[in-house]
Protein backbone atom coordinates (compact mmCIF):
# COMPACT_ATOMS: atom_id res chain seq x y z
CA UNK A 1 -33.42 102.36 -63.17
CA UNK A 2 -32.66 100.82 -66.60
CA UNK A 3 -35.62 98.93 -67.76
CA UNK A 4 -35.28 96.55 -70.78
CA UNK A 5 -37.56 97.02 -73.80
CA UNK A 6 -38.83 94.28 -75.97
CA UNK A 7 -39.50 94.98 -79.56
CA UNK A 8 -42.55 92.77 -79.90
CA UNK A 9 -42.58 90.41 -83.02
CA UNK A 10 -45.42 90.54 -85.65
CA UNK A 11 -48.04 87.50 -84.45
CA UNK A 12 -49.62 85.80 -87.42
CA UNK A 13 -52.60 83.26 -86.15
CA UNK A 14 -54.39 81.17 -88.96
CA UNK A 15 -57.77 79.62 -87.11
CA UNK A 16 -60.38 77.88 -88.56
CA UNK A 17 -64.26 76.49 -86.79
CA UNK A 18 -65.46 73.18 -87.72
CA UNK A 19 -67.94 72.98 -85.09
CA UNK A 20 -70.99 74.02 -86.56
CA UNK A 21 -72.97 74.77 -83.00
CA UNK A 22 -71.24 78.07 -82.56
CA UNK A 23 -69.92 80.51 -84.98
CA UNK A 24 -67.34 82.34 -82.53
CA UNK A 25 -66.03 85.47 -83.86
CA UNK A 26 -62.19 84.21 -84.86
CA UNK A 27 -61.13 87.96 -85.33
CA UNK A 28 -62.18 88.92 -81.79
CA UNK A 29 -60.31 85.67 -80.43
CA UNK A 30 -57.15 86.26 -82.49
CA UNK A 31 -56.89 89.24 -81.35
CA UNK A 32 -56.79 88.40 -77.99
CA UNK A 33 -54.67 85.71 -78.22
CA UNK A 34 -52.43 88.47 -79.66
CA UNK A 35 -52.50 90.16 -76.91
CA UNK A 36 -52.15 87.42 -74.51
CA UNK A 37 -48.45 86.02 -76.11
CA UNK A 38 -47.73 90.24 -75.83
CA UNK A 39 -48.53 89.70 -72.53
CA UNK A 40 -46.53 86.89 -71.64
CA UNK A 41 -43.19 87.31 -73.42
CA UNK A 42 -43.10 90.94 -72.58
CA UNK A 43 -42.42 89.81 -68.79
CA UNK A 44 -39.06 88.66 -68.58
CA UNK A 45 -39.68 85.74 -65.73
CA UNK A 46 -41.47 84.38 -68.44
CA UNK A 47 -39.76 85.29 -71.18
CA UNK A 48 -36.54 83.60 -69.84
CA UNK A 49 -38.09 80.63 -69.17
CA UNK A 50 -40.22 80.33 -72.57
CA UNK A 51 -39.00 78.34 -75.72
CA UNK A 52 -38.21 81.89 -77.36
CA UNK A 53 -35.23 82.86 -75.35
CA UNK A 54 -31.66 82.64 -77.05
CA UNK A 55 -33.56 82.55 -80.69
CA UNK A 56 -33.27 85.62 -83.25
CA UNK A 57 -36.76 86.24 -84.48
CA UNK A 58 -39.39 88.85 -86.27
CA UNK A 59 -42.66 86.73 -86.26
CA UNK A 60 -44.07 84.39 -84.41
CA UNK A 61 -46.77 82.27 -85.55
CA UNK A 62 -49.61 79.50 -84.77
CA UNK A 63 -52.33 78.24 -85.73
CA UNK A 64 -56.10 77.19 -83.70
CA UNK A 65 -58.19 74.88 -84.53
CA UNK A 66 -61.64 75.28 -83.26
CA UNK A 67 -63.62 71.64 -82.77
CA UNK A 68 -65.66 69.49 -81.25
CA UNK A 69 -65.03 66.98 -78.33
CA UNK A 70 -65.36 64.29 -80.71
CA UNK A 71 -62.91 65.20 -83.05
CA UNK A 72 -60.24 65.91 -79.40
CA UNK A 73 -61.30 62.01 -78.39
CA UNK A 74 -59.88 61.12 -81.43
CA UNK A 75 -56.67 63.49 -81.77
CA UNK A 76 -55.96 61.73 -78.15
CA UNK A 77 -56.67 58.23 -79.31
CA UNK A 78 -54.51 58.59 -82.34
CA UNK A 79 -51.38 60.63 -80.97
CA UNK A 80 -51.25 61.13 -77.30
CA UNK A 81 -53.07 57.60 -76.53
CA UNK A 82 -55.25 58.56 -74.33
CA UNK A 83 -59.16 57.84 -74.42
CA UNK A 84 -61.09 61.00 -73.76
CA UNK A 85 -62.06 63.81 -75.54
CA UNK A 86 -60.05 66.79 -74.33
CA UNK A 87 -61.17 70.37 -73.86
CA UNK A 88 -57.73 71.39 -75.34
CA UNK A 89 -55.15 69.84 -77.01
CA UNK A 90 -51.57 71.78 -77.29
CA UNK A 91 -48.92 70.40 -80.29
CA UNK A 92 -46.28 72.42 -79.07
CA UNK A 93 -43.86 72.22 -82.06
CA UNK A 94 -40.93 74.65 -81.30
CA UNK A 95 -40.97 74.36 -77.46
CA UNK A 96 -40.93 70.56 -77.37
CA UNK A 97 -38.38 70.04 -80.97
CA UNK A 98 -35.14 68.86 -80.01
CA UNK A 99 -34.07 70.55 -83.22
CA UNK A 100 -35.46 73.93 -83.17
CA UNK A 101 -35.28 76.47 -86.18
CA UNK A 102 -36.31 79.75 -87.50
CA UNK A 103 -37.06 80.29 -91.01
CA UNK A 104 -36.89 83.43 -92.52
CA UNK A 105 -37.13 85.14 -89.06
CA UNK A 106 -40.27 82.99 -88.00
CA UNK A 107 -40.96 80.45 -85.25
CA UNK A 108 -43.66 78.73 -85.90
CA UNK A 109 -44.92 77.66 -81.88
CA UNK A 110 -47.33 75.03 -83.28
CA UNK A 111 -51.40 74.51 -82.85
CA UNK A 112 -54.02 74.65 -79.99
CA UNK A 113 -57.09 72.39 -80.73
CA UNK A 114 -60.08 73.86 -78.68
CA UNK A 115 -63.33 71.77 -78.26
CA UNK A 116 -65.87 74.53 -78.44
CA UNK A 117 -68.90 72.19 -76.92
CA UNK A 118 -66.20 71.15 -74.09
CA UNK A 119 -66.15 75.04 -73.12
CA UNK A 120 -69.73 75.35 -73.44
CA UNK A 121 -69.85 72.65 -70.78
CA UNK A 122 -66.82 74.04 -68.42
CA UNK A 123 -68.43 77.41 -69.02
CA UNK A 124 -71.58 76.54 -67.03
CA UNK A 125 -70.04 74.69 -64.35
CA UNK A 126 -67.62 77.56 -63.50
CA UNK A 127 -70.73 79.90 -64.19
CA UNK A 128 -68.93 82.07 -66.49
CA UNK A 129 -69.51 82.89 -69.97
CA UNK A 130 -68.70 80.21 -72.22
CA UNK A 131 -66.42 83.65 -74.19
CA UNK A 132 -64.40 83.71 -71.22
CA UNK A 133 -63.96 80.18 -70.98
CA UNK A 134 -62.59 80.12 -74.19
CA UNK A 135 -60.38 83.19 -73.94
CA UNK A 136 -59.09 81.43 -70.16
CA UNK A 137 -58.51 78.43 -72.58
CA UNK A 138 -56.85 80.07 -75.50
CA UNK A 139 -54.22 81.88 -72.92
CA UNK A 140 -53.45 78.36 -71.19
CA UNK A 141 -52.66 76.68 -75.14
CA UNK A 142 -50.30 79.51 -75.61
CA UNK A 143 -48.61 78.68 -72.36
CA UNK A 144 -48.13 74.99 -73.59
CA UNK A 145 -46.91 76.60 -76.72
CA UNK A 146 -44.22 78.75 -75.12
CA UNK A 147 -42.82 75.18 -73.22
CA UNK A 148 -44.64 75.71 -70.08
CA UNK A 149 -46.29 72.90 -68.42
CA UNK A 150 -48.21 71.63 -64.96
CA UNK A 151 -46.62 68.30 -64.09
CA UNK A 152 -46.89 69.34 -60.04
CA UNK A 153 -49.04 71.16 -58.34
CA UNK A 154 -46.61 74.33 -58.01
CA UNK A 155 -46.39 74.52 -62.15
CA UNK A 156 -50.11 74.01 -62.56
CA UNK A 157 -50.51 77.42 -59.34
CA UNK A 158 -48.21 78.94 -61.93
CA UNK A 159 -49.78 78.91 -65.07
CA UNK A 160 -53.22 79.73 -63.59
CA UNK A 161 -52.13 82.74 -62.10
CA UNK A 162 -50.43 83.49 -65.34
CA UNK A 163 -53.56 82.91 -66.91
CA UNK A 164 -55.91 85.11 -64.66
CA UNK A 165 -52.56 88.47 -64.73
CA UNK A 166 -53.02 87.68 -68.68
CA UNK A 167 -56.85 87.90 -69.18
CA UNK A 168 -56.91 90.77 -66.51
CA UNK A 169 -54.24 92.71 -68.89
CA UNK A 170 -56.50 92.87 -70.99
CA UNK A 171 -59.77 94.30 -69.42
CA UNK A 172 -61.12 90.41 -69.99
CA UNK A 173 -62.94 89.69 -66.78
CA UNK A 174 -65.41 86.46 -66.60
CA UNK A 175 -68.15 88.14 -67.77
């Protein structure tokens, strides 16, 4: 049996926390966010169906923005008018361009705006720790960045199992 071997791409992730009500360790969630998209593209039914297939590329590349619900009310308000305050917000720049490029071997996928109080919240209800939440959260954005989305009920069965495969991957149970 000939299996196929991807060369995984170098990842670079720029965060930064403006919410001053919890200092989350950015290097521990880059790093799994790292190993999340490694995850993801290195199974080809996702892969093939991601905004990376059919593009020549050596990095890949987005950025987080850590914030609170406040400052997601108004990101919907202004560009996806809509009045609530979102637990995440996905700008998907490569997957949803009509004109996509790479430059200098990079794609940049765009940025996933977390609202760290809104995971707080979530994080009780579901009775989980509000670190999983977020890493549960961080592995959905990066599905919205590859071009994946949960318009019916079958897509939205899809991504969460995605989700769950990805955080079990990588030893990240709800704890």
């Amino acid at each position: 049996m000939i299996q196929m071997v991807i060369k995984m791409p170098d990842i670079n992730i720029f965060s930064e926390n403006i919410y001053e009500n919890w200092d989350i360790d950015e290097k521990f969630f880059i790093n799994i966010a790292k190993k999340i998209l490694e995850f993801y593209i290195s199974l080809p039914e996702v892969y093939s169906l991601s905004c990376l297939e059919g593009f020549k590329y050596d990095t890949i590349s987005f950025d987080f923005l850590f914030c609170d619900s406040e400052k997601t009310h108004g990101i919907n308000r202004e560009y996806r008018h809509k009045d609530y305050a979102a637990d995440i917000i996905t700008f998907a720049i490569f997957a949803d361009s009509d004109e996509k490029f790479v430059f200098d071997g990079e794609i940049n996928l765009g940025e996933v705006i977390i609202a760290l109080d809104k995971v707080t919240e979530e994080a009780a209800k579901k009775e989980v720790t509000k670190e999983y939440e977020l890493a549960f959260l961080i592995s959905h954005g990066i599905l919205h960045l590859l071009g994946f989305d949960h318009q019916t009920e079958e897509d939205y069965n899809f991504i969460i199992d995605l989700q769950n495969k990805a955080l079990e991957s990588i030893g990240y149970d709800k704890v």
